[in-house]
Structure formats: structure tokens, C-alpha cells
Protein backbone atom coordinates (compact mmCIF):
# COMPACT_ATOMS: atom_id res chain seq x y z
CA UNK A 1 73.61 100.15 21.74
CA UNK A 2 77.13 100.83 22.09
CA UNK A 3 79.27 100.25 25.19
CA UNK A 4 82.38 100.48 26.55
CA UNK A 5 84.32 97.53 27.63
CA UNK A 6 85.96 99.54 30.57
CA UNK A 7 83.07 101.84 31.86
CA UNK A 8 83.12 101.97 35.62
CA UNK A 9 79.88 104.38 35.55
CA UNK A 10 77.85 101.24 33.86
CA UNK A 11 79.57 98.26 33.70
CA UNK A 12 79.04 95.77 30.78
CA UNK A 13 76.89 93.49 32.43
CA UNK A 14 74.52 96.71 33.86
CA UNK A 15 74.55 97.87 29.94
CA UNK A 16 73.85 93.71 28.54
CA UNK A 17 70.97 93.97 31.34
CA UNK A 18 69.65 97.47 30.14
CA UNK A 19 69.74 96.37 26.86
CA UNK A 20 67.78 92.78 27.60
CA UNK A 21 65.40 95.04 29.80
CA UNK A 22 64.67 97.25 26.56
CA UNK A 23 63.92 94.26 24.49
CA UNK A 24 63.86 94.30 20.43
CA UNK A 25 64.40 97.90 19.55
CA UNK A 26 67.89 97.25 20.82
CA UNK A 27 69.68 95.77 17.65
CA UNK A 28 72.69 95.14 18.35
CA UNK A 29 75.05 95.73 21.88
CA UNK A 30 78.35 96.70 19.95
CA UNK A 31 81.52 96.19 22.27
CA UNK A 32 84.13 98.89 22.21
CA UNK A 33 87.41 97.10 24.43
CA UNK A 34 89.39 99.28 26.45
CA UNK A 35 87.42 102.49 26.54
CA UNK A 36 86.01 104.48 29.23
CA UNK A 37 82.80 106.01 30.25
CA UNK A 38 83.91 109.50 28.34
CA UNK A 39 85.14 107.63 24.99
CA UNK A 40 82.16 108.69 23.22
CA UNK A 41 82.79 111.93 24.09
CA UNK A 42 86.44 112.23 23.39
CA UNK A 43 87.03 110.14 20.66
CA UNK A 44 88.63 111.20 17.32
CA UNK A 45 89.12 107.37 15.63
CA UNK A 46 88.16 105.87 12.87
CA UNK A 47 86.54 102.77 14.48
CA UNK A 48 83.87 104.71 16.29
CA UNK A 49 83.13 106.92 13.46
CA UNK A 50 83.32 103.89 10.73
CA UNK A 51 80.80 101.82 13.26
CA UNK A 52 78.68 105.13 13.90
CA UNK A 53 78.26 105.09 9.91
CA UNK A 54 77.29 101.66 9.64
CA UNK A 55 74.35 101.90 12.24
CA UNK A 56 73.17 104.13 10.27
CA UNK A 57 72.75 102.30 7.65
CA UNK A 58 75.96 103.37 5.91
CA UNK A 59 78.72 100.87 4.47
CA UNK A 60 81.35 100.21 7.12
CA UNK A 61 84.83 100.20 4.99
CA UNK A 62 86.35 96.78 5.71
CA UNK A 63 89.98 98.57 5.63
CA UNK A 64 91.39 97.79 8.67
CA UNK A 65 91.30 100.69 10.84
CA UNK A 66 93.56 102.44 13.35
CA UNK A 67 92.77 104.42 16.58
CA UNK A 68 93.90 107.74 15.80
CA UNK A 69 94.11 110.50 19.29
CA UNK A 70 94.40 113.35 17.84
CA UNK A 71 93.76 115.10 14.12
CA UNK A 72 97.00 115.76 13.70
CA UNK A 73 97.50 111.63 13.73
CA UNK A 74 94.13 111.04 11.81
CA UNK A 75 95.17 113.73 9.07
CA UNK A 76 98.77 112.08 8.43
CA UNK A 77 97.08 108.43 8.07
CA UNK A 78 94.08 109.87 5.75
């Protein structure tokens, strides 16, 4: 379950308590600090996409990553 830290729509206790409510199939409650409600919709960085991957059963790269806010800025770091 992934959350974000700054999400006035469902605050991070309301989303710890959803996830308690839903039991075992939730594996993991994965923090994302200083994002919004729409961050999930909006976002363009690596550490979303890298963490997205690794849910999935994909290897997360252990590169350290950067938020990137635009392609232009992912492009000229990739």
C-alpha cells in the first residue's frame, strides 16, 4: 500500500488504519514524505517508479535516486 506522507484527503494514520482494517493481503504500507494526495498521479521520478518495480517483484536498483519533475530533468540525469 503506498501513501503519501502529506495527503490531506487520507491522512497517514486513516491509510495505517485502512491498511490494519484490510489485514494480511496488505504487505507492506510504503511511506512516500512530502507528497500530496495527486503524487501518484503527477509524478515523473525515479523513486516511485524504482519502488513501483520492486512491488512487483522487480529488483529495486540500490543507486541512489533523485526526484526528477519533469522529462526534460529525468532525460539529462539518465
Amino acid at each position: 500500500m503506498y501513501v503519501a506522507g502529506d495527503d490531506m484527503f487520507c491522512p497517514a494514520e486513516q491509510a495505517q488504519w485502512t491498511a490494519d482494517q484490510i489485514g494480511e493481503a496488505v504487505k507492506e504500507v510504503r511511506m512516500f514524505d512530502g507528497q500530496d494526495h495527486g503524487y501518484f498521479t503527477y509524478s515523473l521520478d525515479m523513486v516511485l517508479m524504482e519502488s513501483l518495480l520492486f512491488s512487483l517483484g522487480k529488483v529495486e536498483k540500490t543507486r541512489k535516486t533523485k526526484f526528477h519533475h519533469s522529462w526534460e530533468d529525468w532525460e539529462e540525469n539518465n
